[in-house]
Protein backbone atom coordinates (compact mmCIF):
# COMPACT_ATOMS: atom_id res chain seq x y z
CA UNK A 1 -58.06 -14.05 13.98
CA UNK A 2 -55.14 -13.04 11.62
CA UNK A 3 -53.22 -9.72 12.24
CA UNK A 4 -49.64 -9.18 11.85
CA UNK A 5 -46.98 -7.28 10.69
CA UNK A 6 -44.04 -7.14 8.11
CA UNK A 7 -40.57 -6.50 9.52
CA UNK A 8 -36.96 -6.22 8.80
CA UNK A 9 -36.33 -10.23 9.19
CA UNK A 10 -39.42 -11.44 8.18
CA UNK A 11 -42.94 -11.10 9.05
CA UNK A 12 -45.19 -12.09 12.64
CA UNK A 13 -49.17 -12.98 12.43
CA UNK A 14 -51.41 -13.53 15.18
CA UNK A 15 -53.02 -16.72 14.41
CA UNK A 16 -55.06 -16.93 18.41
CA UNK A 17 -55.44 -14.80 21.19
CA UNK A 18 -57.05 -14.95 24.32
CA UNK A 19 -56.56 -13.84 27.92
CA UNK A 20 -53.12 -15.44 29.13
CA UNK A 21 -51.60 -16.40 26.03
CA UNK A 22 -51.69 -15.59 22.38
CA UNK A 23 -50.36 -17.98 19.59
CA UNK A 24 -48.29 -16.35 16.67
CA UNK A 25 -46.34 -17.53 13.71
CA UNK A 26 -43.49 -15.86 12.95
CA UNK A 27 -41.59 -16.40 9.57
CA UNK A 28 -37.52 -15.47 9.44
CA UNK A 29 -35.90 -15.17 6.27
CA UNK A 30 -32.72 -16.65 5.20
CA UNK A 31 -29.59 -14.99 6.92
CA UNK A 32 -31.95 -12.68 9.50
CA UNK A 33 -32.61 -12.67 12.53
CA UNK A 34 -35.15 -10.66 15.52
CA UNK A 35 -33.97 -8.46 18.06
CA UNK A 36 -31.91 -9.97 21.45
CA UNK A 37 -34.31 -8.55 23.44
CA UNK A 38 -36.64 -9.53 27.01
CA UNK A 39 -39.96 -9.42 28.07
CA UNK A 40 -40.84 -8.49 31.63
CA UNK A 41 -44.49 -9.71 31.48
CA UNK A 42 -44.52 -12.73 29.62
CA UNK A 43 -42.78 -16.57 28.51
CA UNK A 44 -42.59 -18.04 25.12
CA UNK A 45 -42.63 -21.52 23.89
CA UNK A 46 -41.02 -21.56 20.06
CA UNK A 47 -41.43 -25.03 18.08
CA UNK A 48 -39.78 -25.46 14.32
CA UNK A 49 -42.45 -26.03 12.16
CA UNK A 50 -40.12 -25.39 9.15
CA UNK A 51 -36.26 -25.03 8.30
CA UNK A 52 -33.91 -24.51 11.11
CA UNK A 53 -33.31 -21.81 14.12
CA UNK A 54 -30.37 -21.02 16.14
CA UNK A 55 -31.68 -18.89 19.43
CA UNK A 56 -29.37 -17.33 21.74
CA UNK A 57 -31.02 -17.89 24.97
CA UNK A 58 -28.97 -15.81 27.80
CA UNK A 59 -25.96 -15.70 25.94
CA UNK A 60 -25.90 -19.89 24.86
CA UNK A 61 -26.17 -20.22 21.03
CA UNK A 62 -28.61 -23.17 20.24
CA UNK A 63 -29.93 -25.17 17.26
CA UNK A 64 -33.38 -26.39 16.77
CA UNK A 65 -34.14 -28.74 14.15
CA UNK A 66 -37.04 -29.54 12.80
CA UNK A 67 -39.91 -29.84 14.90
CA UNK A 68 -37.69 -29.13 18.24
CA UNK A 69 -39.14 -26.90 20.86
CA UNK A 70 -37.69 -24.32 23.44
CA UNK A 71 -38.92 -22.49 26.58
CA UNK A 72 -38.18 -18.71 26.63
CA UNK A 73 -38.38 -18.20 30.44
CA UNK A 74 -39.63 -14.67 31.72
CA UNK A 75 -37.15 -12.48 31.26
CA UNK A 76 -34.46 -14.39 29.88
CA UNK A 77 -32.62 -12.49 27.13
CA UNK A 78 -33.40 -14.01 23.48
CA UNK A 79 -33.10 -14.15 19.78
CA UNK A 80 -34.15 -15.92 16.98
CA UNK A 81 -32.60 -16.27 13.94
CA UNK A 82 -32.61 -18.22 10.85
CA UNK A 83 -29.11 -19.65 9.69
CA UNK A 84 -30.40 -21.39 6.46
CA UNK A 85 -30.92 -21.46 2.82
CA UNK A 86 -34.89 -21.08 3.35
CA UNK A 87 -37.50 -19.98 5.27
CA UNK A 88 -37.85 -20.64 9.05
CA UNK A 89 -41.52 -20.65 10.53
CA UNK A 90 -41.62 -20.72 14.05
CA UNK A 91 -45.23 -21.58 15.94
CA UNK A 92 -44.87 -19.12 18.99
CA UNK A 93 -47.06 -19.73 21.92
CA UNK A 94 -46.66 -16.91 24.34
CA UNK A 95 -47.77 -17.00 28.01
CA UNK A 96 -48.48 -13.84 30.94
CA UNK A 97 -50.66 -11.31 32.40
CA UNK A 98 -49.83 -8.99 29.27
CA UNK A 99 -48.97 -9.77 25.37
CA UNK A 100 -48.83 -6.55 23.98
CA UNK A 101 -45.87 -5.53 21.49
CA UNK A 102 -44.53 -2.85 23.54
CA UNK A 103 -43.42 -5.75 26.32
CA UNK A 104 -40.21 -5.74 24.22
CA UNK A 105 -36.83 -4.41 25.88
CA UNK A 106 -34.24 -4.59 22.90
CA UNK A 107 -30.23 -5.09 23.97
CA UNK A 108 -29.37 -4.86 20.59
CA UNK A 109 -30.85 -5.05 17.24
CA UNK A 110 -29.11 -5.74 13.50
CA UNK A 111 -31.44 -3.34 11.97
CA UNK A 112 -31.20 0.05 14.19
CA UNK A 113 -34.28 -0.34 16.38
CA UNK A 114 -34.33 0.33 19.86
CA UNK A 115 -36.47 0.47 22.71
CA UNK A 116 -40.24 -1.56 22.76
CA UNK A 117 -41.74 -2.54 19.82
């Protein structure tokens, strides 16, 4: 299974899916970053499997290194970004009774998008 999408900071594919979880890789360009946004139905697990990330995780910025993981508790408020020169990939295991895109509440955005998806 391979679906994804392009977007501002990068691009997200859908490399598993089943029900309860769904595996994606997301890839960040230099400089960008996603959304600070929640989920009300659903965790994530995000492990560096290239360059470097700094998440803000309720408010705390944090690196990751390579090959580092991090728990994205159910409704905590995230973001991912990617500080560096190159590209960050990001192996994203997500976990919950629903996965769908529109399970996305944004607080605030660098590229003017609001609301789910």
């Amino acid at each position: 299974m391979m679906d994804g999408e392009e977007r501002p900071w990068g691009r997200w594919d859908t490399l598993y899916e089943a029900p309860g979880f769904k595996v994606k890789r997301l890839t960040v360009k230099p400089g960008q970053r996603l959304s600070y946004q929640t989920h009300a139905r659903r965790s994530e697990r995000w492990t560096v499997a290239q360059g470097e990330a700094l998440v803000t995780l309720d408010g705390k910025d944090i690196r990751l290194p390579l090959g580092a993981m991090l728990e994205v508790p159910l409704g905590a408020a995230h973001r991912l970004g990617n500080p560096g020169k190159e590209v960050l990939v990001v192996v994203e295991v997500q976990l919950g009774d629903y996965l769908g895109e529109d399970d996305i509440k944004r607080l605030s955005d660098d590229y003017g998008r609001t609301g789910g998806r």
